[in-house]
Protein backbone atom coordinates (compact mmCIF):
# COMPACT_ATOMS: atom_id res chain seq x y z
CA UNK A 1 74.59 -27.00 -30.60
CA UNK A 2 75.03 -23.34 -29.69
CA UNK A 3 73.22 -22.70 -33.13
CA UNK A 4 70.07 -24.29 -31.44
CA UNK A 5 70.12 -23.04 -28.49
CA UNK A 6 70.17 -18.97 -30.53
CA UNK A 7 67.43 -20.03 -32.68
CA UNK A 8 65.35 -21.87 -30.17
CA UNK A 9 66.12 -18.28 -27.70
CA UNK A 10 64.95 -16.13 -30.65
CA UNK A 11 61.51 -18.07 -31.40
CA UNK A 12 60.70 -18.09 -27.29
CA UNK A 13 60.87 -14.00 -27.90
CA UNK A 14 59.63 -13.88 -31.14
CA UNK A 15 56.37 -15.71 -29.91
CA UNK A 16 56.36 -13.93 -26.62
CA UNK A 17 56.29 -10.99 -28.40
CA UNK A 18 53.30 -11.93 -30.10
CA UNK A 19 51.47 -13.16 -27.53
CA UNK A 20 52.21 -9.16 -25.63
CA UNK A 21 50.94 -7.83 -28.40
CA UNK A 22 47.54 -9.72 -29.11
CA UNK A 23 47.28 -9.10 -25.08
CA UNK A 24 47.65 -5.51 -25.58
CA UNK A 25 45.26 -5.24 -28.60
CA UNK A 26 42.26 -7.41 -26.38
CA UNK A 27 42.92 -4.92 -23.48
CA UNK A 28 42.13 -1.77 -25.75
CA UNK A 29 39.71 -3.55 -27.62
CA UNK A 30 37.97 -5.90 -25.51
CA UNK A 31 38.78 -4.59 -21.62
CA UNK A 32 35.62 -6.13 -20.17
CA UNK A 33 36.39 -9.79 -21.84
CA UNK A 34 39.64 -10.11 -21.00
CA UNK A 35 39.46 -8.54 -17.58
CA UNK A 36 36.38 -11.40 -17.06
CA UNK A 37 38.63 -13.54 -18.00
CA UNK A 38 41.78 -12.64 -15.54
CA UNK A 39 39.28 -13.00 -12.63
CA UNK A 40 37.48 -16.49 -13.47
CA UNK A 41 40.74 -18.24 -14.60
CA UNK A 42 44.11 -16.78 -13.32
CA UNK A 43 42.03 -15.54 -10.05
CA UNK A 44 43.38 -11.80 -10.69
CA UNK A 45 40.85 -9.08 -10.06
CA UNK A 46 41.45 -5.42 -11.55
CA UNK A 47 40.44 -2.74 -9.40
CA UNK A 48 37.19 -1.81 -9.93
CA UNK A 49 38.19 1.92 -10.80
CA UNK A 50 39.47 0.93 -14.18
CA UNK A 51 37.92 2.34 -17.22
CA UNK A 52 36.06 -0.75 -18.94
CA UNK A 53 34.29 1.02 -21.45
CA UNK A 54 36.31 -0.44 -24.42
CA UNK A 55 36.84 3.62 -25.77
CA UNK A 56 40.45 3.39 -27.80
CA UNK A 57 40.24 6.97 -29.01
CA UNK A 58 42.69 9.23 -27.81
CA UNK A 59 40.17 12.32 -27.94
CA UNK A 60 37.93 11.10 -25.81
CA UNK A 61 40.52 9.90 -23.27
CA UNK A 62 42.04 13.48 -23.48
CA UNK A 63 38.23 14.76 -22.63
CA UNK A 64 37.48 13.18 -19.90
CA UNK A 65 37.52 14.52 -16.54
CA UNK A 66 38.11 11.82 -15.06
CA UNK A 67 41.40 9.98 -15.19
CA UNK A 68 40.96 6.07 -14.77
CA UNK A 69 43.48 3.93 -15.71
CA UNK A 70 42.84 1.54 -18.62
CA UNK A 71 43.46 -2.12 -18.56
CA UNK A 72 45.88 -1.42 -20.55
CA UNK A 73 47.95 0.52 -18.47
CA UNK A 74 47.14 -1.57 -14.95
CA UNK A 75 48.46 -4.43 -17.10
CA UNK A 76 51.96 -2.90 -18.18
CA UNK A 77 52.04 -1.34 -14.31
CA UNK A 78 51.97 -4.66 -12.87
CA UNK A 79 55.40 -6.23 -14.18
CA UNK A 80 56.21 -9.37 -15.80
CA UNK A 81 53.77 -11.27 -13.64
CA UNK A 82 50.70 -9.63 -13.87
CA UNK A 83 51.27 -9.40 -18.18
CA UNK A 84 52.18 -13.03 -17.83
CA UNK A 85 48.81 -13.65 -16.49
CA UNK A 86 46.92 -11.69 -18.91
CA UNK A 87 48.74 -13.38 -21.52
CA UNK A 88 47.60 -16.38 -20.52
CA UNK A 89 44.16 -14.47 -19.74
CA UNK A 90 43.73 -13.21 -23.28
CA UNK A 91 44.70 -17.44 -24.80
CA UNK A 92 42.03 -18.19 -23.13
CA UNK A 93 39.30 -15.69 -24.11
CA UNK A 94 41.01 -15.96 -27.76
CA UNK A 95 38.47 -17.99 -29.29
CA UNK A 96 35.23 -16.05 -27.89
CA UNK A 97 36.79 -13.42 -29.64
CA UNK A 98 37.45 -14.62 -32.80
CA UNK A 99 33.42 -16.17 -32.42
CA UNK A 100 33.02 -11.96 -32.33
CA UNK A 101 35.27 -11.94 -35.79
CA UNK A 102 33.43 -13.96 -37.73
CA UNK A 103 30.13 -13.07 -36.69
CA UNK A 104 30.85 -9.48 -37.61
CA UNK A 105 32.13 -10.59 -41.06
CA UNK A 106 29.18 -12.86 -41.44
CA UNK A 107 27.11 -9.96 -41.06
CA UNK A 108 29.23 -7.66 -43.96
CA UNK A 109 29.16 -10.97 -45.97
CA UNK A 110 25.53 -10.98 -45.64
CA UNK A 111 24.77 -7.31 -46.50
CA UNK A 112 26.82 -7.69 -49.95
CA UNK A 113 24.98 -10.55 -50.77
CA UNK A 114 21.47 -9.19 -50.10
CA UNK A 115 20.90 -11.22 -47.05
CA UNK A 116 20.68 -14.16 -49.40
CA UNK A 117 21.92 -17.20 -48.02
């Protein structure tokens, strides 16, 4: 019984786990999805000073003069319940981007083969 219980503990954190970190890869990647998606279904609006713009690279956040939190960030700032939200948040918005996936490999699949279909 107690044998359960450890293994059924351990894949409740393993899949949390996973779910955190497919949350934070949509709010670096996709900020303006999955912040549309925190306000039409979990009803949680970001301030609108956060930086939106999608930009993961590190130089250019260095370069700017202007220091706006990520989604990112307001998401880890906000505790358990506000990344419990966007977890749920980014399940939801999951499959628009994966439509985003496949179009973009439809399109490299259709340059190697010429544009023949």
């Amino acid at each position: 019984m107690a044998g359960s219980c450890i293994g059924y503990t351990w894949g409740c954190i393993g899949y949390w786990r996973q779910c955190k970190n497919m949350t934070m890869a949509y709010a670096k990647s996709y900020p303006k999805i999955l912040a549309h998606s925190l306000c039409t279904n979990m009803l949680l609006v970001p301030p609108k000073d956060l930086a939106l713009d999608g930009s993961s690279d590190v130089s250019e956040t260095i370069k700017s003069t202007d220091s706006k939190m990520t989604l990112e960030e307001w998401i880890v700032e906000g505790g358990i319940g506000r990344l419990s939200y966007a977890i749920l948040a980014a399940q939801s918005c999951e499959e628009d981007i994966q439509e985003m996936h496949k179009s973009e490999r439809q399109k490299i699949v259709d340059k190697y083969s010429g544009g023949k279909q």
